[in-house]
Protein backbone atom coordinates (compact mmCIF):
# COMPACT_ATOMS: atom_id res chain seq x y z
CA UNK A 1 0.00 0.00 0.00
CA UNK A 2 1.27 3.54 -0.90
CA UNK A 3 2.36 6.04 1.84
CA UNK A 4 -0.06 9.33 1.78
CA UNK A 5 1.71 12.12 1.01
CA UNK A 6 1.80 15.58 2.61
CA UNK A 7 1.28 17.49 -0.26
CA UNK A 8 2.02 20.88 1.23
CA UNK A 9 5.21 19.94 2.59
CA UNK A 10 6.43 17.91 -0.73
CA UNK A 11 5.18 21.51 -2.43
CA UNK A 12 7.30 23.33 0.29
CA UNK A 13 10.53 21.59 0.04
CA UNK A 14 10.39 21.25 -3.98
CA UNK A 15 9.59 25.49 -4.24
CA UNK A 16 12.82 25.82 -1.96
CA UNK A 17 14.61 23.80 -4.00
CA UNK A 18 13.64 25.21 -7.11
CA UNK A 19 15.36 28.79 -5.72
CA UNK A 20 18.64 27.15 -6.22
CA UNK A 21 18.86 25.75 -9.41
CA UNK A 22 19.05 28.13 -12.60
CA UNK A 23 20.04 25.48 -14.89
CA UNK A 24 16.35 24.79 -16.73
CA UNK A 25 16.92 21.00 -17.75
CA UNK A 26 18.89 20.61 -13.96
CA UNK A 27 14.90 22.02 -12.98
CA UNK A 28 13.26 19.90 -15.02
CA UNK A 29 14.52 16.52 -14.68
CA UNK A 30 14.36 16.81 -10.49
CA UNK A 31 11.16 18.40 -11.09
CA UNK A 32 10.35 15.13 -13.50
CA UNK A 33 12.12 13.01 -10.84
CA UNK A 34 9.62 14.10 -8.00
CA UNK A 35 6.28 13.39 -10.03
CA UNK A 36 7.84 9.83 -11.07
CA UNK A 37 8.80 8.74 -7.73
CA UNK A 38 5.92 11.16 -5.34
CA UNK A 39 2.71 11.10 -7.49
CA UNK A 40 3.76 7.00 -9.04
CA UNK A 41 3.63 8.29 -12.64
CA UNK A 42 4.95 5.56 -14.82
CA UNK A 43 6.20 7.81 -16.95
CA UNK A 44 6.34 11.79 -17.40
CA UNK A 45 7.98 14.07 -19.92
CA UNK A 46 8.01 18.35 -20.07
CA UNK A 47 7.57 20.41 -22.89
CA UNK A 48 9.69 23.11 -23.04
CA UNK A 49 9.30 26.26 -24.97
CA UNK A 50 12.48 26.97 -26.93
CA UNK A 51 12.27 30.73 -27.97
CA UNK A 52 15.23 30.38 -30.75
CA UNK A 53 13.59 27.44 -32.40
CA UNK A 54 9.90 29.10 -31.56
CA UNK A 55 8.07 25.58 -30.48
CA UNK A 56 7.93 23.30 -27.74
CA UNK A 57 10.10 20.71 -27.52
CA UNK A 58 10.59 17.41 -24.77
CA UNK A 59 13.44 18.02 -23.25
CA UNK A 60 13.72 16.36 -20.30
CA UNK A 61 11.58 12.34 -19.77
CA UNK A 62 11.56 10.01 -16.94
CA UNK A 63 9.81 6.91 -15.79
CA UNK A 64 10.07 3.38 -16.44
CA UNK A 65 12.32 1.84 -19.27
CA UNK A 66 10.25 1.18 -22.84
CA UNK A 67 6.86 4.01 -21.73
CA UNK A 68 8.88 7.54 -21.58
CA UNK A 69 8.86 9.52 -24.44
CA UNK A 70 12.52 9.81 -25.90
CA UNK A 71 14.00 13.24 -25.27
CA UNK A 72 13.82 15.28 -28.49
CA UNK A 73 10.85 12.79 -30.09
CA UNK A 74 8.07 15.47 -29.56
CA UNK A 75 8.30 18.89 -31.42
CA UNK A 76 5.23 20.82 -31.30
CA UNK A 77 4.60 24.22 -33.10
CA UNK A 78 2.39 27.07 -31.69
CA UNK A 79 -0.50 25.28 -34.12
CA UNK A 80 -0.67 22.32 -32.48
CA UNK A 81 -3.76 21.30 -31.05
CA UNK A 82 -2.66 20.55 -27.84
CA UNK A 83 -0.45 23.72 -27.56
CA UNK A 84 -3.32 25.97 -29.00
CA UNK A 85 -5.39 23.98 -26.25
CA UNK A 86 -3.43 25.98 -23.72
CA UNK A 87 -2.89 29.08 -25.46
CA UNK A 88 -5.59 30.07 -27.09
CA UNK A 89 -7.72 31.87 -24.97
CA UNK A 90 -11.05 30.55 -26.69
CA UNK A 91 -9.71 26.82 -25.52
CA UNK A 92 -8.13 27.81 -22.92
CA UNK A 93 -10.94 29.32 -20.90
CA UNK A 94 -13.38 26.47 -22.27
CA UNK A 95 -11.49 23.42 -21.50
CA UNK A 96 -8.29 24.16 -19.57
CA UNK A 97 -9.44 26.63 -16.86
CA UNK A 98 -8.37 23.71 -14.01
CA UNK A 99 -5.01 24.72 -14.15
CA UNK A 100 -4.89 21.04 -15.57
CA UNK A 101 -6.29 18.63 -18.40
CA UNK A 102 -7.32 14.81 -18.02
CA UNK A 103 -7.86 13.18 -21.03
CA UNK A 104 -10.93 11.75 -19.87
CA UNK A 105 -12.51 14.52 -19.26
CA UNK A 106 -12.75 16.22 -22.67
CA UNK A 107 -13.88 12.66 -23.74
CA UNK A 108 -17.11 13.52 -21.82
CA UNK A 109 -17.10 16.70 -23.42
CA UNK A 110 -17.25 15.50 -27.09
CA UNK A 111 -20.68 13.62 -26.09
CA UNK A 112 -22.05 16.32 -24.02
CA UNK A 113 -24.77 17.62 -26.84
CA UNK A 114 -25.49 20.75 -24.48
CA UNK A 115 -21.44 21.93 -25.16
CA UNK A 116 -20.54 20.54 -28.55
CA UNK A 117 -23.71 19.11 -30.56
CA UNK A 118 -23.41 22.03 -32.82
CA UNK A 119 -20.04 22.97 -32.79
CA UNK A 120 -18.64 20.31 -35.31
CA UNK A 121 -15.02 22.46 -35.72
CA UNK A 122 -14.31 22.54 -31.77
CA UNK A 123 -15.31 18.72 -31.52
CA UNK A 124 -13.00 17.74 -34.28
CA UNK A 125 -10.41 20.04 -32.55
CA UNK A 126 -10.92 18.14 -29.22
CA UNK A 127 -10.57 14.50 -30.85
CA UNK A 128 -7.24 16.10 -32.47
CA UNK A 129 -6.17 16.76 -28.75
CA UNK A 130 -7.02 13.19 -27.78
CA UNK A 131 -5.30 11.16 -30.66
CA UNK A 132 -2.12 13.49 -29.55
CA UNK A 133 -2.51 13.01 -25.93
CA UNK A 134 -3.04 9.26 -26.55
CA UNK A 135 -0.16 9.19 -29.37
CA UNK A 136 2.27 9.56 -26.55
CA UNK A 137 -0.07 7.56 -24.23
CA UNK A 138 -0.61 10.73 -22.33
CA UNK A 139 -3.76 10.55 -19.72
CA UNK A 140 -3.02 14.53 -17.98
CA UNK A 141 -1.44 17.99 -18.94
CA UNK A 142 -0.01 20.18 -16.64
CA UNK A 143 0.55 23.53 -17.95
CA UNK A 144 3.10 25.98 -16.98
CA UNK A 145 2.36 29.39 -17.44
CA UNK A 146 4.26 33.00 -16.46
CA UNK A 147 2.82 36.36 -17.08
CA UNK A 148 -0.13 34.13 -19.21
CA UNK A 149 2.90 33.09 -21.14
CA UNK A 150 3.05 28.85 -21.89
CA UNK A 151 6.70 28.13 -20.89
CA UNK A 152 6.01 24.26 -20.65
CA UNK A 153 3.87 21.12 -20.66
CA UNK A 154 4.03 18.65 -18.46
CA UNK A 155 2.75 15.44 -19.90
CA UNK A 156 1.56 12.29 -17.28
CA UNK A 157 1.13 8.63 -18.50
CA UNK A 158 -0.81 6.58 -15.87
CA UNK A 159 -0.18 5.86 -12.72
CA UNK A 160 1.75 2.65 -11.33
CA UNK A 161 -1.19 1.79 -9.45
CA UNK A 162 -3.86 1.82 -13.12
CA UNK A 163 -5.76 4.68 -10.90
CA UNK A 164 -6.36 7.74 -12.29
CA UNK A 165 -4.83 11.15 -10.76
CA UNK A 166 -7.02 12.06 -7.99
CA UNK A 167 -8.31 15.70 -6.85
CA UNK A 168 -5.40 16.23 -4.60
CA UNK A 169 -2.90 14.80 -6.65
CA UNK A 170 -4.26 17.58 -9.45
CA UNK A 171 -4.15 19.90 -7.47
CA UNK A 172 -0.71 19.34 -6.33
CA UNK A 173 0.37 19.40 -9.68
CA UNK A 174 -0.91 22.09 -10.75
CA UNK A 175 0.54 24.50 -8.06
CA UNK A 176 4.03 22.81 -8.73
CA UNK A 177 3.74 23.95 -11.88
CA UNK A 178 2.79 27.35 -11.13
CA UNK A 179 6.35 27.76 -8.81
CA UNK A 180 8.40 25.86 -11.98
CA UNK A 181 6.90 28.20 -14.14
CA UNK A 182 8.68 31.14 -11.69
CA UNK A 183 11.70 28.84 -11.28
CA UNK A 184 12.01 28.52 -15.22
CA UNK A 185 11.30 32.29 -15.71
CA UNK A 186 14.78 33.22 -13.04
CA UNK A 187 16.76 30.38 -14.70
CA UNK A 188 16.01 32.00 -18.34
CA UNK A 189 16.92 35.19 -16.80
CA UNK A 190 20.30 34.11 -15.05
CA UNK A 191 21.29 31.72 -18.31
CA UNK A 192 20.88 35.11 -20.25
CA UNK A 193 22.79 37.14 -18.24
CA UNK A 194 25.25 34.23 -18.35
CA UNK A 195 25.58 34.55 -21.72
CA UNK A 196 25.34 38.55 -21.67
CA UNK A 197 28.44 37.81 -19.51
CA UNK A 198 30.50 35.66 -22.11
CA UNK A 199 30.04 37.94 -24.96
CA UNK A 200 31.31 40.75 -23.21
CA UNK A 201 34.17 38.46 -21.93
CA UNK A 202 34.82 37.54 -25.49
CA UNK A 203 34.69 41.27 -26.71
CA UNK A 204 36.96 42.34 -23.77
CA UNK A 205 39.39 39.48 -24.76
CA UNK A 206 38.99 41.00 -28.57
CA UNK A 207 39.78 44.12 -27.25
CA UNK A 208 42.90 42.87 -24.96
CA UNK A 209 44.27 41.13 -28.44
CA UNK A 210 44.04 44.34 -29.96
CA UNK A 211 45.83 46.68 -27.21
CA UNK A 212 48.33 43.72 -27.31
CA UNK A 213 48.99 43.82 -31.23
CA UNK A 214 49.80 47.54 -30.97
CA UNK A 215 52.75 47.06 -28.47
CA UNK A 216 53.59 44.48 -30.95
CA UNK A 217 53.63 47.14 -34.10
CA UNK A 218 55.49 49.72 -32.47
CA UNK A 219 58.50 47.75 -31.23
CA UNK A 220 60.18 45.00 -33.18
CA UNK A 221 61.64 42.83 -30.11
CA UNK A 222 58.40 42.56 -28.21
CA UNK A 223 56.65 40.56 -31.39
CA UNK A 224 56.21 37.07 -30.25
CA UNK A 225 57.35 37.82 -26.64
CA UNK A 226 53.92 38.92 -25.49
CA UNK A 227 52.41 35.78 -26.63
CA UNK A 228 55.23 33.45 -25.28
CA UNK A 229 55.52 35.65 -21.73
CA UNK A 230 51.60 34.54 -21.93
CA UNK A 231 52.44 31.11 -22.34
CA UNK A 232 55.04 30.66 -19.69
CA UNK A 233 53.19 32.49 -17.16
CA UNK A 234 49.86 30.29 -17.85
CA UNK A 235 52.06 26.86 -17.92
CA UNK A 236 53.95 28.24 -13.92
CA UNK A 237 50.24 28.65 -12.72
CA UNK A 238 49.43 25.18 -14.15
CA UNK A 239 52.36 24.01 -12.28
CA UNK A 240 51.83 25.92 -8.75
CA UNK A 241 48.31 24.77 -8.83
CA UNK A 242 49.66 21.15 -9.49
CA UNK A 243 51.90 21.04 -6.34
CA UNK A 244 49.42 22.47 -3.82
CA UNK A 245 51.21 25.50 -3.05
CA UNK A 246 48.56 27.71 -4.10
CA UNK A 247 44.83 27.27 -4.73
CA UNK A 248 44.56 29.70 -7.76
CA UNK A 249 40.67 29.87 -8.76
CA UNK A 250 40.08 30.20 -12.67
CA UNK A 251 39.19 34.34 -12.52
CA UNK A 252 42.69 34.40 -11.37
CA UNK A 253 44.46 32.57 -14.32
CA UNK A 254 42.01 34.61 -16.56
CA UNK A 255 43.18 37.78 -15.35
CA UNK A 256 46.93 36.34 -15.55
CA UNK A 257 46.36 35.88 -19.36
CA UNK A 258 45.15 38.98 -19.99
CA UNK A 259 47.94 40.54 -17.85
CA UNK A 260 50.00 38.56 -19.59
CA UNK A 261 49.16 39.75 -22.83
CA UNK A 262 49.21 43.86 -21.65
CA UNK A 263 52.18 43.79 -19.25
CA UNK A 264 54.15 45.73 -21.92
CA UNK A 265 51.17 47.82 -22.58
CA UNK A 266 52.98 50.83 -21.37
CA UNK A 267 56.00 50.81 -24.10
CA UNK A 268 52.98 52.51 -26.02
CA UNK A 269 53.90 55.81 -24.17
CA UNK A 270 57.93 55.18 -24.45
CA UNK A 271 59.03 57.07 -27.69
CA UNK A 272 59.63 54.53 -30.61
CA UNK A 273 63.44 55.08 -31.27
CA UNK A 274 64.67 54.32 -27.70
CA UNK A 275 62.74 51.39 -27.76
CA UNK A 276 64.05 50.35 -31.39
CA UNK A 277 67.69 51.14 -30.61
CA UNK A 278 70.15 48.82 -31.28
CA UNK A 279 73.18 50.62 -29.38
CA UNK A 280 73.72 50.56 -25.53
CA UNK A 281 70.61 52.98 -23.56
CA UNK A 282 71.45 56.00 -21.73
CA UNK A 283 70.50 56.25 -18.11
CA UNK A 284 67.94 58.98 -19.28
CA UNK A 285 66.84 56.54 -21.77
CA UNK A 286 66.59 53.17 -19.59
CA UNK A 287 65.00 55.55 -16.93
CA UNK A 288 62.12 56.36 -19.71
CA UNK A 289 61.90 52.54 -20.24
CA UNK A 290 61.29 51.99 -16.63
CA UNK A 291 58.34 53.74 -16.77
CA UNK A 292 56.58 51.49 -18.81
CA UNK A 293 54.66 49.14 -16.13
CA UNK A 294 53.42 52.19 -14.44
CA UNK A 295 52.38 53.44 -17.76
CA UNK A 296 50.30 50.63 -18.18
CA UNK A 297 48.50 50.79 -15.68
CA UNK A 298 47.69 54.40 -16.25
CA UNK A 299 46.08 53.17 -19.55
CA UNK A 300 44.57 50.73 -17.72
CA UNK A 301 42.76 51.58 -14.77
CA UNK A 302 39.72 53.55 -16.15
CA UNK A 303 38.76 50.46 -17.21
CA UNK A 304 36.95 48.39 -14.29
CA UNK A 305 37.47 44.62 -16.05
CA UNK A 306 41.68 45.30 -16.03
CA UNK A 307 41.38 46.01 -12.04
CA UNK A 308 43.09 42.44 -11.25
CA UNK A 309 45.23 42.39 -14.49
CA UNK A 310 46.48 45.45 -13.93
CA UNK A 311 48.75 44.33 -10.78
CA UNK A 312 50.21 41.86 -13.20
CA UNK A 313 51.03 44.89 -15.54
CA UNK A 314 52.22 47.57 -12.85
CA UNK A 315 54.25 45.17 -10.66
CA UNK A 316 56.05 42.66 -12.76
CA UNK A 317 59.51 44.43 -12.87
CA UNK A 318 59.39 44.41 -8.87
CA UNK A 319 62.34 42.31 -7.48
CA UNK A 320 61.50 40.31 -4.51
CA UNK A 321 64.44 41.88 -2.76
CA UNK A 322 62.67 45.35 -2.96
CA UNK A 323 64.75 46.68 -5.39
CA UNK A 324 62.55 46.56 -8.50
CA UNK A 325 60.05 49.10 -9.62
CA UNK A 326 57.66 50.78 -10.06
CA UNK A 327 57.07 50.62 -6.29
CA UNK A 328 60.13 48.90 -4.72
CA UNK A 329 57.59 45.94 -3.28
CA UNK A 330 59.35 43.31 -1.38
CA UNK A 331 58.67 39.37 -1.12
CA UNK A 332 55.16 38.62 -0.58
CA UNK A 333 53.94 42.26 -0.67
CA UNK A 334 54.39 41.71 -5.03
CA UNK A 335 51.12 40.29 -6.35
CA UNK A 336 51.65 36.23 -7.71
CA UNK A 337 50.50 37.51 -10.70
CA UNK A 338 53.12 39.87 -10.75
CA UNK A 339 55.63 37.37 -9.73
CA UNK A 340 54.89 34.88 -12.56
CA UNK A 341 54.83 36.94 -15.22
CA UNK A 342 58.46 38.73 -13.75
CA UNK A 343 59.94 35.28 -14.38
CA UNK A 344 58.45 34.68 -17.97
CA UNK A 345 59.38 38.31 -18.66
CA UNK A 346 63.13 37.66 -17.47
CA UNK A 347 63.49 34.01 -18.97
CA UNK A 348 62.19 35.39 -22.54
CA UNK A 349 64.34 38.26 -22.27
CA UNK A 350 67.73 35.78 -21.58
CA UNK A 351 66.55 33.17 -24.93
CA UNK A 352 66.11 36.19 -27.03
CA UNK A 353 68.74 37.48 -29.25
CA UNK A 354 69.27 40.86 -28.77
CA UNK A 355 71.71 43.40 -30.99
CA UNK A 356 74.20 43.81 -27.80
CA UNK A 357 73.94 40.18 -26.57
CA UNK A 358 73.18 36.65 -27.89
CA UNK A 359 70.59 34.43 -26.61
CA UNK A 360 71.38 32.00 -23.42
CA UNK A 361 70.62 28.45 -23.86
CA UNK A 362 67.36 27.04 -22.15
CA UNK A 363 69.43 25.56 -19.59
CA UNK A 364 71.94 28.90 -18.53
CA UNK A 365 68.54 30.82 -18.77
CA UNK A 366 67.19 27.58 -15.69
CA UNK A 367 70.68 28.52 -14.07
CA UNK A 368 69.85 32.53 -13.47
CA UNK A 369 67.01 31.89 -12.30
CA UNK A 370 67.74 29.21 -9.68
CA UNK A 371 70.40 31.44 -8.78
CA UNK A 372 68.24 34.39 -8.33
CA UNK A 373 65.39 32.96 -6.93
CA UNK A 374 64.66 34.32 -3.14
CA UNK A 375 66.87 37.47 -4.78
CA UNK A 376 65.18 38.75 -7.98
CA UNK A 377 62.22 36.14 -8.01
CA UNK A 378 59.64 34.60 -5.84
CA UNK A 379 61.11 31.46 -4.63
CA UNK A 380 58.16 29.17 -5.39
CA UNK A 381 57.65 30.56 -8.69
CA UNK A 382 61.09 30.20 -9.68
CA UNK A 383 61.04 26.73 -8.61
CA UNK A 384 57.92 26.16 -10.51
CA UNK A 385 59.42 27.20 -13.63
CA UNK A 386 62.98 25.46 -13.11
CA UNK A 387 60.72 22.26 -13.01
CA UNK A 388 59.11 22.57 -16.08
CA UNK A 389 62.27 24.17 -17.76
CA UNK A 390 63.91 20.66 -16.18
CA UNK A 391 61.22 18.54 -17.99
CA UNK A 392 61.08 20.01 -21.08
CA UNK A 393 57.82 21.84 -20.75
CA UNK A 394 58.75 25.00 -21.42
């Protein structure tokens, strides 16, 4: 014998849970989950209104093996009889008022001659409704509406137990699928703010690209080392994160990318033929150069999204003996980000051939910075990078 249920409580807990989900098919299938195993549905599927495809669609199905409705199978258009059933207010009001629709009871209706002698077109209309309903051996429709809006269907095959839904059960239903209407209505909301989110990610990613291909144009040695300083910085997070060290979240190696990419940013504002020069710098002239982190993050700090990067940028000729600059920050008062990227900086800077020195080899680059690390460099990040120097990963 089945256990009654406390329908206001099962109503209760399901609306709280509902607050916390704001993936719709997550919704759906617990939601789908709950009838199957609370109400004994042997089977139960939702139709889901898919704005970009303008019809509803079964997304989610549950139930036993061989009497659910495959996920995908049903397709219905806005002219559907059973859609138009619930939104079109001339059926609607007539025949779906309830707040839910048993298939047995529009049979009645078809042979009540007081409703529907006369009316030839609505009876042919409701016996289109049945042969759906009973094409996906469908005995009650739930419908789930927001601001008179039909979001989704829920469709219920019979019960384990051959009975038919009762008034309760109905009724239950039927407010459930008022609150997953609300539920489905936030979710929509938060997935397209979600995706309001990645397109201005994507854009602001664009635009980092861009402010990095104009360091690139302006002076001849930084082409290729933005991308590679990028590279080596992402691969020493990878690393740090690997041996526990650290617990760096993913905004964090985000916003080391995109520092990665601007840290030179500020050579935009150093005049082109000291940074082109082939012969030995001045002191005037290095001193000019030096400027170029905390140029950067002049550029960069009317802009809210470069808030994090922009440490990366400012501080990644600091020394972690205090006598780098900008600022002249010591040990653990530099930024990690800062400290990563001040070791790809350095380590692309000794491989790179320049007109007053040639390159170092891979391992004499490994050598300096061992050397300096506790000195010039963060020890942990300069270990992290002698390791993956050490196994060829870099």
């Amino acid at each position: 014998m089945l256990t009654k249920l406390n329908y206001k409580k099962e109503l209760e807990n399901a609306s709280r849970g509902m607050i916390l989900i704001h993936d719709p098919n997550l919704l759906i299938k617990l939601i789908i989950r709950l009838i199957v195993r609370k109400v004994h549905a042997k089977h139960a599927g939702v139709l889901l209104y898919q704005p970009e495809k303008d019809c509803y669609v079964l997304t989610i199905s549950g139930g036993k093996e061989g009497m659910k409705i495959p996920p995908g199978f049903a397709k219905f258009k806005k002219d559907n009889p059973l859609v138009k059933l619930f939104t079109e207010k001339q059926y609607r009001e007539q025949f779906a008022k309830k707040g839910y629709l048993v298939v047995s009871d529009l049979n009645k209706l078809i042979w009540q001659e007081s409703v529907l002698a006369s009316e030839k077109e609505k009876k042919e209309f409701l016996n289109s409704v049945i042969r759906q309903m009973g094409m996906f051996n469908v005995l009650t429709c739930v419908p789930s509406y927001f601001h008179n809006n039909l979001l989704a269907l829920l469709l219920l095959g019979e019960k384990s137990t051959n009975e038919g839904y009762d008034q309760e059960e109905l009724d239950f239903l039927s407010a459930l699928a008022s609150n997953v209407a609300m539920a489905l209505q936030n979710s929509q909301l938060i997935d397209d703010l979600r995706k309001e989110v990645e397109r201005n990610r994507i854009l602001f990613i664009n635009t980092t690209l861009s402010l990095a291909s104009t360091i690139e144009a302006k002076d001849k040695y930084t082409r290729g080392h933005t991308e590679r300083v990028t590279k080596y910085s992402m691969a020493v997070a990878e690393e740090l994160s690997k041996s526990g060290k650290v617990d760096l979240p993913k905004k964090f190696l985000e916003n080391l990318y995109i520092a990665g990419l601007l840290h030179d940013i500020g050579k935009i504002a150093v005049p082109e033929q000291i940074l082109c020069k082939t012969d030995k710098l001045t002191d005037e002239e290095y001193d000019q150069i030096k400027e170029h982190p905390a140029r950067g993050a002049e550029i960069l700090k009317t802009l809210p999204e470069f808030e994090e990067p922009l440490k990366g940028v400012k501080h990644h000729h600091e020394r972690y003996d205090g006598k780098g600059y900008p600022a002249g920050l010591k040990g653990e008062e530099i930024p990690l980000m800062a400290a990563v990227i001040a070791v790809a900086d350095t380590f692309d800077a000794m491989t790179t051939d320049r007109p007053y020195r040639k390159a170092l080899s891979h391992d004499e680059a490994r050598e300096e910075i061992s050397k300096n690390s506790g000195i010039q460099f963060n020890p942990f990040v300069a270990e992290a990078f002698a390791k993956l120097l050490k196994k060829g990963e870099i």
